[in-house]
PDB file of N, CA and C in Angstrom:
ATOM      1  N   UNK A   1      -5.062  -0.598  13.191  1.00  0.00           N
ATOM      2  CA  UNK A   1      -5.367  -1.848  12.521  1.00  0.00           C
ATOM      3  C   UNK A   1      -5.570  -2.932  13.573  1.00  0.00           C
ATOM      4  N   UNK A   2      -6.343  -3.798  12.673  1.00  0.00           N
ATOM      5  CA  UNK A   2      -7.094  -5.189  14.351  1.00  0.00           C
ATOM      6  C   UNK A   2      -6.197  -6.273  13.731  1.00  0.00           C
ATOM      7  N   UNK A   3      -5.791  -7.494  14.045  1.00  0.00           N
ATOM      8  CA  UNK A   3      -5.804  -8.697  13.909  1.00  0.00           C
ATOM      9  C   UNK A   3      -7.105  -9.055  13.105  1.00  0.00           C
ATOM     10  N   UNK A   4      -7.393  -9.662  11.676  1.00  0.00           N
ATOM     11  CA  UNK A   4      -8.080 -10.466  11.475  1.00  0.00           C
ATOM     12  C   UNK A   4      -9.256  -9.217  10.420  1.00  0.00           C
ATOM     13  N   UNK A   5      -9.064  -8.170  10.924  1.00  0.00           N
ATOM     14  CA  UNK A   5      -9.988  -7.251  10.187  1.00  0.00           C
ATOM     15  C   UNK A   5      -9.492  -6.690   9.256  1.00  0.00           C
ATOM     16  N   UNK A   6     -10.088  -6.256   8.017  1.00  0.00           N
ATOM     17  CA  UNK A   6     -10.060  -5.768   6.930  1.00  0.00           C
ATOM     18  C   UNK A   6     -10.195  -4.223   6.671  1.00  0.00           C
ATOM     19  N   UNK A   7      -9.078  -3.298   6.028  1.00  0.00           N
ATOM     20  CA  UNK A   7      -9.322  -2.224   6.194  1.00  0.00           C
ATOM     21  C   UNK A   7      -9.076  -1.635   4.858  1.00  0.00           C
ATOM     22  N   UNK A   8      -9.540  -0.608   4.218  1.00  0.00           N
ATOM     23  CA  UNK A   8      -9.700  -0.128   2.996  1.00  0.00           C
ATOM     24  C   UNK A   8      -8.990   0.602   2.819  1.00  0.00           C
ATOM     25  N   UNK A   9      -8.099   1.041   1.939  1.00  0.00           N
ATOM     26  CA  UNK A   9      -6.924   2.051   2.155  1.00  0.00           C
ATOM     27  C   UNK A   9      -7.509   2.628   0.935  1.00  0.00           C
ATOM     28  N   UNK A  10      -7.855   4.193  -0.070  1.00  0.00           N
ATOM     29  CA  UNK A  10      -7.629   4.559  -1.033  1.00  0.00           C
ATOM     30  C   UNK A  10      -6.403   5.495  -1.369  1.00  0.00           C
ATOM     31  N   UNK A  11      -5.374   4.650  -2.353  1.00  0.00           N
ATOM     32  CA  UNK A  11      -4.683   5.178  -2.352  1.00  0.00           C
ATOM     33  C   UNK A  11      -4.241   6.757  -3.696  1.00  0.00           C
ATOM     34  N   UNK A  12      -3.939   7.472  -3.492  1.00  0.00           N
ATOM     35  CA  UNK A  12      -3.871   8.305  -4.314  1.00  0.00           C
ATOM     36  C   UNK A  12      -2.399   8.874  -4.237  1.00  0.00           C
ATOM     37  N   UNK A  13      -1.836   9.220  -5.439  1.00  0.00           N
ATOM     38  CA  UNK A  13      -0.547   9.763  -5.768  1.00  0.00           C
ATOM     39  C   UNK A  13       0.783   9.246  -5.812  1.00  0.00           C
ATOM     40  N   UNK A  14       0.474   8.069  -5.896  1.00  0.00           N
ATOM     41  CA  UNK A  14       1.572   7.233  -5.417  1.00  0.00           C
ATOM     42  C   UNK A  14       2.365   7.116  -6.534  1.00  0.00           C
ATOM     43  N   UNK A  15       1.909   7.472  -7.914  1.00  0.00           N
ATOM     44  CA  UNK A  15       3.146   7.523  -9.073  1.00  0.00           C
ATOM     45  C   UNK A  15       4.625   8.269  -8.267  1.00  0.00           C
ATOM     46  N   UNK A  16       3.777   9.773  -7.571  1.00  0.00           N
ATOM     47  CA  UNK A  16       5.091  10.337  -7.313  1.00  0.00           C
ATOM     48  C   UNK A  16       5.750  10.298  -5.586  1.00  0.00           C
ATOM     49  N   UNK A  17       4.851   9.339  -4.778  1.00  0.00           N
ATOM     50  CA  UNK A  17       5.479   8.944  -3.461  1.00  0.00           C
ATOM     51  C   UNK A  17       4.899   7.294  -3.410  1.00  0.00           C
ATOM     52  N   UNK A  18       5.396   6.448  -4.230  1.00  0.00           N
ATOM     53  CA  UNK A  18       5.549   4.832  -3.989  1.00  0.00           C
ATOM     54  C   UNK A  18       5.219   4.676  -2.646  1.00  0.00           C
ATOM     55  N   UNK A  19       3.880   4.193  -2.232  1.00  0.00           N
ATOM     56  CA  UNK A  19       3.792   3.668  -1.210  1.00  0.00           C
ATOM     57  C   UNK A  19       4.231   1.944  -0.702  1.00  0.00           C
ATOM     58  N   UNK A  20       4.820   1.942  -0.032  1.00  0.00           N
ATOM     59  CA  UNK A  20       5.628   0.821   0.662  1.00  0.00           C
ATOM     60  C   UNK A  20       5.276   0.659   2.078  1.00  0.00           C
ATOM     61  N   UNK A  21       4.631  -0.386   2.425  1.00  0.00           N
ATOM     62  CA  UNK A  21       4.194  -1.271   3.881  1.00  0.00           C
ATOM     63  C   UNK A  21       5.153  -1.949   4.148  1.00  0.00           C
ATOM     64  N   UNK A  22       5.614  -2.463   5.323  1.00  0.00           N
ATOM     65  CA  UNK A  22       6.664  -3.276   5.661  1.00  0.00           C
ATOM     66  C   UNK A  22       5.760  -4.135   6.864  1.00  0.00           C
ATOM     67  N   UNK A  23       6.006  -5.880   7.076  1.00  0.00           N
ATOM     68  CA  UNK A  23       4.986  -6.876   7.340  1.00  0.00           C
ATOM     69  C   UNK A  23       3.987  -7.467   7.032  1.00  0.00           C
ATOM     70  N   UNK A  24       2.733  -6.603   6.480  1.00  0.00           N
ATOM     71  CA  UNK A  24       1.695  -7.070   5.918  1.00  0.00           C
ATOM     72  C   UNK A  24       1.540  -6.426   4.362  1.00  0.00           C
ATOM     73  N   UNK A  25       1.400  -7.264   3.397  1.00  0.00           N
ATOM     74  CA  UNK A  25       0.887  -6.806   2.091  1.00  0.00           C
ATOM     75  C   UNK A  25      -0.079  -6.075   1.904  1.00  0.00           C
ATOM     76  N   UNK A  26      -0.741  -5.489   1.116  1.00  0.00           N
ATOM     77  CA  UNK A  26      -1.693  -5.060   0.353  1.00  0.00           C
ATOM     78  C   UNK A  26      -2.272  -5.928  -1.266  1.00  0.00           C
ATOM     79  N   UNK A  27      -3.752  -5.936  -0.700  1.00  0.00           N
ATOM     80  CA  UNK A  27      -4.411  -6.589  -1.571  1.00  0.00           C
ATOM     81  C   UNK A  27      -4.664  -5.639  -2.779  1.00  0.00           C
ATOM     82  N   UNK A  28      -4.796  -5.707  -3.736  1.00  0.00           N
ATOM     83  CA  UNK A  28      -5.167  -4.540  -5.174  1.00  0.00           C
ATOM     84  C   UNK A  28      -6.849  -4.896  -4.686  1.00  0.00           C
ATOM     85  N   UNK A  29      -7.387  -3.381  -4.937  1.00  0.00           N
ATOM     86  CA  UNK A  29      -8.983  -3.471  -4.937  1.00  0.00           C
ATOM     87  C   UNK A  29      -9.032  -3.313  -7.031  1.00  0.00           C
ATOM     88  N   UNK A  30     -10.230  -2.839  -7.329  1.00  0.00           N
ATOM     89  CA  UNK A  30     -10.691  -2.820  -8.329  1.00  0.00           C
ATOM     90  C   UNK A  30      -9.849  -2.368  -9.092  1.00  0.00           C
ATOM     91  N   UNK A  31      -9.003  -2.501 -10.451  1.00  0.00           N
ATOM     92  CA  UNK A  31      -7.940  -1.770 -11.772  1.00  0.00           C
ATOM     93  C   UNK A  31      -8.896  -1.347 -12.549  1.00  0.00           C
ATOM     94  N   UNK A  32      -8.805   0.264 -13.014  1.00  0.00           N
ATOM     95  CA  UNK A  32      -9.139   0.642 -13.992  1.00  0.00           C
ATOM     96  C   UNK A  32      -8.282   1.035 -14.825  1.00  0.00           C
ATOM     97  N   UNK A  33      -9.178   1.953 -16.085  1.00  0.00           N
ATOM     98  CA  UNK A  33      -8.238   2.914 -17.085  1.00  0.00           C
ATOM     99  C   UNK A  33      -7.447   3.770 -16.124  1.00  0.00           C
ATOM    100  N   UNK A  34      -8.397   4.037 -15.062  1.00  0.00           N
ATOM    101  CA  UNK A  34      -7.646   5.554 -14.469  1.00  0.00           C
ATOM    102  C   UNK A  34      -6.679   5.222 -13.207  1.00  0.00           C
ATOM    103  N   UNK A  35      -6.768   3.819 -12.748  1.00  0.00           N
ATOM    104  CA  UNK A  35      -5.216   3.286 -11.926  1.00  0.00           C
ATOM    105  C   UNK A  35      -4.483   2.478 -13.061  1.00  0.00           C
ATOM    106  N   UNK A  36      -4.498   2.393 -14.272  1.00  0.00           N
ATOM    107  CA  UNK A  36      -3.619   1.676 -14.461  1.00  0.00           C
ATOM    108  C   UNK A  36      -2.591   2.598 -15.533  1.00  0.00           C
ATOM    109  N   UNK A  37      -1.269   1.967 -15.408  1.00  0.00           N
ATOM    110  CA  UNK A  37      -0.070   2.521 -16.358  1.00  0.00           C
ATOM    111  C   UNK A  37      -0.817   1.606 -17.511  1.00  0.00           C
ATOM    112  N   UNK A  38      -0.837   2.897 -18.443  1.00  0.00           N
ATOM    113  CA  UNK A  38      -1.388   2.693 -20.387  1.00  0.00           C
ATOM    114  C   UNK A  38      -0.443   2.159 -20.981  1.00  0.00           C
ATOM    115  N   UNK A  39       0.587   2.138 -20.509  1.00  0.00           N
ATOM    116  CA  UNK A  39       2.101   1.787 -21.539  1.00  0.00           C
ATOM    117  C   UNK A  39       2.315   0.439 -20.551  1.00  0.00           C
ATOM    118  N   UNK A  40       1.527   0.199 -19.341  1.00  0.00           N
ATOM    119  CA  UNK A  40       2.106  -1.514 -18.827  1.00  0.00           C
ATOM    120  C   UNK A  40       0.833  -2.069 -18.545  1.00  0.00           C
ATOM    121  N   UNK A  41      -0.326  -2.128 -19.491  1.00  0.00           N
ATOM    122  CA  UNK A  41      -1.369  -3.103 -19.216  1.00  0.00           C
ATOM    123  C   UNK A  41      -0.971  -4.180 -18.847  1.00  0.00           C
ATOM    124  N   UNK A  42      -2.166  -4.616 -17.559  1.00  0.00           N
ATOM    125  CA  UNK A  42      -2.077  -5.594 -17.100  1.00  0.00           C
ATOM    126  C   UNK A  42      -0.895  -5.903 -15.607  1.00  0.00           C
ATOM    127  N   UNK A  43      -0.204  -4.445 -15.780  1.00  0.00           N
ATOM    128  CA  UNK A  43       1.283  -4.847 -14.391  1.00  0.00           C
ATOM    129  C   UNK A  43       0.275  -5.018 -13.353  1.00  0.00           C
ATOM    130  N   UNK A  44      -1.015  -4.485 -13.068  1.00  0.00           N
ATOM    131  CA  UNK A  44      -1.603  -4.522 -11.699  1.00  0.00           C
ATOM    132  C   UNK A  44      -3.082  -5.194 -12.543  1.00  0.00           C
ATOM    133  N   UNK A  45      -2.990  -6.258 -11.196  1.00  0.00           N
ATOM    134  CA  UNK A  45      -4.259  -6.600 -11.589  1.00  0.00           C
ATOM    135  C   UNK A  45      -5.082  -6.977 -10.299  1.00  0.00           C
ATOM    136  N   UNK A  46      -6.084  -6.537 -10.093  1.00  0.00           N
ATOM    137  CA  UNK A  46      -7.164  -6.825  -8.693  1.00  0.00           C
ATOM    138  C   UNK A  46      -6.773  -8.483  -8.438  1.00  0.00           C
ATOM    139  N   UNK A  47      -6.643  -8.589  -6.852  1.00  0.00           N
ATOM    140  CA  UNK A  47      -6.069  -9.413  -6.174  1.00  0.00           C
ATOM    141  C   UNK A  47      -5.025  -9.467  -5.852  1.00  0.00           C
ATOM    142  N   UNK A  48      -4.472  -9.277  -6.694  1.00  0.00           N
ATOM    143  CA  UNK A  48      -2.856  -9.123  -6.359  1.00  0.00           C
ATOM    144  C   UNK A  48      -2.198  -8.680  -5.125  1.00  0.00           C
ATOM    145  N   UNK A  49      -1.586  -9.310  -4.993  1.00  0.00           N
ATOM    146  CA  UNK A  49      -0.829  -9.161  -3.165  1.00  0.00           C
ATOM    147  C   UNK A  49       0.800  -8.262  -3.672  1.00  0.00           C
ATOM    148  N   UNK A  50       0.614  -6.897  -3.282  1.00  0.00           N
ATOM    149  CA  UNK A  50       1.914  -6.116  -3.564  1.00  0.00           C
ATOM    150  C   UNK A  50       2.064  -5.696  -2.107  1.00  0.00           C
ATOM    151  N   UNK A  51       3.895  -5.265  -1.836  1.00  0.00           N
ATOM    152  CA  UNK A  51       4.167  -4.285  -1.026  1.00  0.00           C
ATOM    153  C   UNK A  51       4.338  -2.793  -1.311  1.00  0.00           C
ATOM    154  N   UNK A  52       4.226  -2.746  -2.605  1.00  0.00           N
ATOM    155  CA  UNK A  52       4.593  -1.452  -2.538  1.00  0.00           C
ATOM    156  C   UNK A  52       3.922  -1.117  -3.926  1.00  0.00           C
ATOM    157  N   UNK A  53       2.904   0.155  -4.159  1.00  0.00           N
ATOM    158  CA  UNK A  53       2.187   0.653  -5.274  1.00  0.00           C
ATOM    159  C   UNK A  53       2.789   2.161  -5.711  1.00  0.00           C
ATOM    160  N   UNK A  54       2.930   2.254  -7.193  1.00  0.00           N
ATOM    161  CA  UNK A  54       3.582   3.067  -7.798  1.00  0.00           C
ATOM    162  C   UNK A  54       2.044   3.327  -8.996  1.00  0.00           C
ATOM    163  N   UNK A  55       1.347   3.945  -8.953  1.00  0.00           N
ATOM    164  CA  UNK A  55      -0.082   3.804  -9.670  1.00  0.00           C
ATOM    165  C   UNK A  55      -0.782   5.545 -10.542  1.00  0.00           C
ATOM    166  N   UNK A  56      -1.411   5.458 -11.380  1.00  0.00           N
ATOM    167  CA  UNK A  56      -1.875   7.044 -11.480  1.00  0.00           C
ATOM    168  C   UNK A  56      -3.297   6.652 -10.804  1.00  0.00           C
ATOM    169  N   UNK A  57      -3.425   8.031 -10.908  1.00  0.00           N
ATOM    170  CA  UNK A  57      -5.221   8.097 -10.157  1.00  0.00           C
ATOM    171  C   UNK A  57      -5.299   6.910  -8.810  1.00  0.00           C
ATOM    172  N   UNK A  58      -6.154   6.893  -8.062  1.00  0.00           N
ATOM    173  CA  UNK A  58      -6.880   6.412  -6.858  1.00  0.00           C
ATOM    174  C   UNK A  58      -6.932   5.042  -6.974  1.00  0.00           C
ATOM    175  N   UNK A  59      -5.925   4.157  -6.325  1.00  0.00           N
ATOM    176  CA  UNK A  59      -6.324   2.890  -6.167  1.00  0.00           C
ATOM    177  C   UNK A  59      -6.542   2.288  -4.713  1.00  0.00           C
ATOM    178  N   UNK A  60      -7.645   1.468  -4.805  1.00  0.00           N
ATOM    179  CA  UNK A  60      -8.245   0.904  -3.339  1.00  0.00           C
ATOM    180  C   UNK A  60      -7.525  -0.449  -3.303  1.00  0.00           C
ATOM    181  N   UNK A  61      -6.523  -0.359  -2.016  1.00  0.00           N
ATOM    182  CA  UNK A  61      -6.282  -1.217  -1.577  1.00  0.00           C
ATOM    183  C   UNK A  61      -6.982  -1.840   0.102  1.00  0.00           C
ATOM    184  N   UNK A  62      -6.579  -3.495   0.020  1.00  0.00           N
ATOM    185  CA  UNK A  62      -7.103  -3.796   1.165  1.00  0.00           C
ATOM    186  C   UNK A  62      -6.000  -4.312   1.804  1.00  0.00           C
ATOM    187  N   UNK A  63      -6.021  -4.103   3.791  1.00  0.00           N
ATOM    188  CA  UNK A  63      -4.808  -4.697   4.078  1.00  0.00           C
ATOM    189  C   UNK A  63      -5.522  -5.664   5.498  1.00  0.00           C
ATOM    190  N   UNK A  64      -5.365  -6.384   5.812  1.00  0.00           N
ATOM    191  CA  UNK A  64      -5.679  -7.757   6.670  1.00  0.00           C
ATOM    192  C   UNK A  64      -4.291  -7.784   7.703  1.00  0.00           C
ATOM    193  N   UNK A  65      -4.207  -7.353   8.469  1.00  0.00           N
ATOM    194  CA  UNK A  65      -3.329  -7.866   9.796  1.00  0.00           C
ATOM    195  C   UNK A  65      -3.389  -9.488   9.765  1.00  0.00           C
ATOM    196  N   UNK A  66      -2.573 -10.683   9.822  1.00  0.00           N
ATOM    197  CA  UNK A  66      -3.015 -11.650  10.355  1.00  0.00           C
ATOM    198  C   UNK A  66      -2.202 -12.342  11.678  1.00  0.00           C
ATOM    199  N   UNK A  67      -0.888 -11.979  11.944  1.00  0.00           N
ATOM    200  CA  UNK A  67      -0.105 -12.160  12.706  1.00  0.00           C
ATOM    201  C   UNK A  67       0.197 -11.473  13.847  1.00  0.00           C
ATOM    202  N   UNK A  68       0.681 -10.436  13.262  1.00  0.00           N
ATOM    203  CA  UNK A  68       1.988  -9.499  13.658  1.00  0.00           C
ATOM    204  C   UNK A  68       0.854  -8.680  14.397  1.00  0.00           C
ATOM    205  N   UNK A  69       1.235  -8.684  16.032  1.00  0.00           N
ATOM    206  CA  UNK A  69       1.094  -6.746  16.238  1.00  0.00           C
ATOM    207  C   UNK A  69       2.075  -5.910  16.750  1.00  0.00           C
ATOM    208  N   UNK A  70       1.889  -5.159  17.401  1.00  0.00           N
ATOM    209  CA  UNK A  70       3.214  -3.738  17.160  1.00  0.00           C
ATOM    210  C   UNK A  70       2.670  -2.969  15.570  1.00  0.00           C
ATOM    211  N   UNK A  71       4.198  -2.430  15.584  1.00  0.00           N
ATOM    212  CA  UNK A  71       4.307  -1.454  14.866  1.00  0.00           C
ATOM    213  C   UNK A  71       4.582  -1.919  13.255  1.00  0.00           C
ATOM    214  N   UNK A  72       3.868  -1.654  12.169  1.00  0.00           N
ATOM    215  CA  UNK A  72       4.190  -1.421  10.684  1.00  0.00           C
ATOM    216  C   UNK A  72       4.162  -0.159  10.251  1.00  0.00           C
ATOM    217  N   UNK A  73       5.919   0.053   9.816  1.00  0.00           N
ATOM    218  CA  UNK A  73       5.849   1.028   8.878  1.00  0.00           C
ATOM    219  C   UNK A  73       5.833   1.197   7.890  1.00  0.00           C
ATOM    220  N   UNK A  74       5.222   2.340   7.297  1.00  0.00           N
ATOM    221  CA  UNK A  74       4.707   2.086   6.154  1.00  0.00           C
ATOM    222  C   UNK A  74       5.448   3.837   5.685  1.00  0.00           C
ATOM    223  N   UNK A  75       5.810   3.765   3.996  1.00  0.00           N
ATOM    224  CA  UNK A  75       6.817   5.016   3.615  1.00  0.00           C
ATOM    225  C   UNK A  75       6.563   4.978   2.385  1.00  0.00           C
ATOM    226  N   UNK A  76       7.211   6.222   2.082  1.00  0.00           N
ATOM    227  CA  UNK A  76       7.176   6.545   0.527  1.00  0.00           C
ATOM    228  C   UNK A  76       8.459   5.359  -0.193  1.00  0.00           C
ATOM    229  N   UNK A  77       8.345   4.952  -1.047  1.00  0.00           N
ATOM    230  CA  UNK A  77       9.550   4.044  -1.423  1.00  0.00           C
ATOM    231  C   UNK A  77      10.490   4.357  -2.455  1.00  0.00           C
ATOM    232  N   UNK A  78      10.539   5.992  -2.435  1.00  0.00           N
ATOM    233  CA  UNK A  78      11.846   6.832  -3.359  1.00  0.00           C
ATOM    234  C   UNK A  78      12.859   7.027  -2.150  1.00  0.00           C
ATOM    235  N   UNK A  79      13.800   6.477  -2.458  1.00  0.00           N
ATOM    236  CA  UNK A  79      15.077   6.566  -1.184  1.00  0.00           C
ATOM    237  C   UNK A  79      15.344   7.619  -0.535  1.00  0.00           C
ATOM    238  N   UNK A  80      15.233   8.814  -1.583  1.00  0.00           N
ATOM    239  CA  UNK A  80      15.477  10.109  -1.462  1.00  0.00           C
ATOM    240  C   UNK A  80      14.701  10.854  -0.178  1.00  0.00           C
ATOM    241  N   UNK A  81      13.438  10.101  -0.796  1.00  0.00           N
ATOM    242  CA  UNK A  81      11.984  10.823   0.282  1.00  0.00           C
ATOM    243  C   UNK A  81      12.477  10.252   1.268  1.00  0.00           C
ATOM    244  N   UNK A  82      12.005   8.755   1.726  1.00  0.00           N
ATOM    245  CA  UNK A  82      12.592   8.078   2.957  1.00  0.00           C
ATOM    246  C   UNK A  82      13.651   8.729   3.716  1.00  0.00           C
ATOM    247  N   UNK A  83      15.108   8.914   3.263  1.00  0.00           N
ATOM    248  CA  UNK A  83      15.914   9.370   3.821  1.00  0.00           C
ATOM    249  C   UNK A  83      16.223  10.551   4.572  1.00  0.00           C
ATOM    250  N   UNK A  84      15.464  11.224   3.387  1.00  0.00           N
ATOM    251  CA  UNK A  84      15.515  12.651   3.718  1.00  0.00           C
ATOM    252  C   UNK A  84      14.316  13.062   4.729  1.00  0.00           C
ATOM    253  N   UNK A  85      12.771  12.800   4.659  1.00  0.00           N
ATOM    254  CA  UNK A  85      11.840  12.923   5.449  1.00  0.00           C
ATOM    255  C   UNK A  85      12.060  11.747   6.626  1.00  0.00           C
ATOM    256  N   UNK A  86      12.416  10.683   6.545  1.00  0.00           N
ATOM    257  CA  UNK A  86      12.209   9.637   7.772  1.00  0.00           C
ATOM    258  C   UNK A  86      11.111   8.705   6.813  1.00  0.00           C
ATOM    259  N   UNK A  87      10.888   7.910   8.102  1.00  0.00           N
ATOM    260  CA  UNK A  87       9.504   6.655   7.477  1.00  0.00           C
ATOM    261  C   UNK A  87       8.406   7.451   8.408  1.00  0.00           C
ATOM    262  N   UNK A  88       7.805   8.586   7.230  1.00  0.00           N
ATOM    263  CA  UNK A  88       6.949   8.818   7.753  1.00  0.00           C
ATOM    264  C   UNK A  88       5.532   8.481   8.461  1.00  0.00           C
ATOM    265  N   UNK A  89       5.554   7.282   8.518  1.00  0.00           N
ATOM    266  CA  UNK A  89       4.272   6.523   9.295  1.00  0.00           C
ATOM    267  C   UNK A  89       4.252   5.254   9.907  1.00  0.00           C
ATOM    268  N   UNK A  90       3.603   4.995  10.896  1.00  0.00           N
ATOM    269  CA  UNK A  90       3.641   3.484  11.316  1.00  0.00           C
ATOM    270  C   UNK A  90       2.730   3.318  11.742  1.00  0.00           C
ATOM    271  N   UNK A  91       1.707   2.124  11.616  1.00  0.00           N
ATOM    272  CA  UNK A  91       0.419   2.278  12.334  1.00  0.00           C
ATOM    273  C   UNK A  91       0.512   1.096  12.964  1.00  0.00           C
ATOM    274  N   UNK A  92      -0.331   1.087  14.188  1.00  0.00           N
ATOM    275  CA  UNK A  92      -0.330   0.333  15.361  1.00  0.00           C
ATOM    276  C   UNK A  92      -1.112  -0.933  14.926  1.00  0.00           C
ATOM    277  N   UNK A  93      -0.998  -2.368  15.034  1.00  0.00           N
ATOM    278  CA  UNK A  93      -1.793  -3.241  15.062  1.00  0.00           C
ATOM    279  C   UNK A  93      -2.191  -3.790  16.493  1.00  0.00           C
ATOM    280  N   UNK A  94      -3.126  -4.117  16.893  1.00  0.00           N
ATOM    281  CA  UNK A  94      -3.348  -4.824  17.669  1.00  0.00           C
ATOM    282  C   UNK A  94      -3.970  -5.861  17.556  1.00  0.00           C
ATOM    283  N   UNK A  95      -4.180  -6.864  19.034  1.00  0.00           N
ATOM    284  CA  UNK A  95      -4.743  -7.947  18.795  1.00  0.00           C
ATOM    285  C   UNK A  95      -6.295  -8.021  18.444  1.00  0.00           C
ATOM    286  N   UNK A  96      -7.037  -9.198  18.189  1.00  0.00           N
ATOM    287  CA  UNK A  96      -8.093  -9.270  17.785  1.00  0.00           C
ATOM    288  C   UNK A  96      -9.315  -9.024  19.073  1.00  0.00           C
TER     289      UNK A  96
END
């Protein structure tokens, strides 16, 4: 990830591994029928600035570095997973 640049994340499966970023948010890309919970219309709605997506089907998120570089990790956000696997990822930001 750059300082200042925009990067497209599609996310998939995250009903059953909650994805969770730590430093920079995630922007919601487009909500459909097929990312959204039927029983919580409306919990996600495009724009929306979340840390952490719990979603069915494929949602496109966007994430913008604007500060921070080093390291963000980023994990599943079931305690269980975390704990037991580690924080499986961290991706590097750098400057612009």
């Amino acid at each position: 990830l750059t300082l200042g640049s925009t990067v497209q994340w599609d996310v998939s499966f995250s009903f059953l591994h909650p994805l969770h970023t730590h430093v920079n948010h995630m922007q919601l890309g487009p909500v459909t029928a097929a990312n959204q919970w039927s029983f919580l219309p409306g919990w996600h709605v495009a724009g929306d600035w979340i840390d952490t997506l719990a979603a069915p089907g494929t949602v496109p998120v966007y994430i913008r570095p604007e500060r921070y570089t080093g390291k963000m990790v980023v994990h599943c956000h079931v305690a269980y997973h975390a704990d037991s696997l580690g924080m499986t990822a961290a991706m590097a930001i750098s400057g612009s």
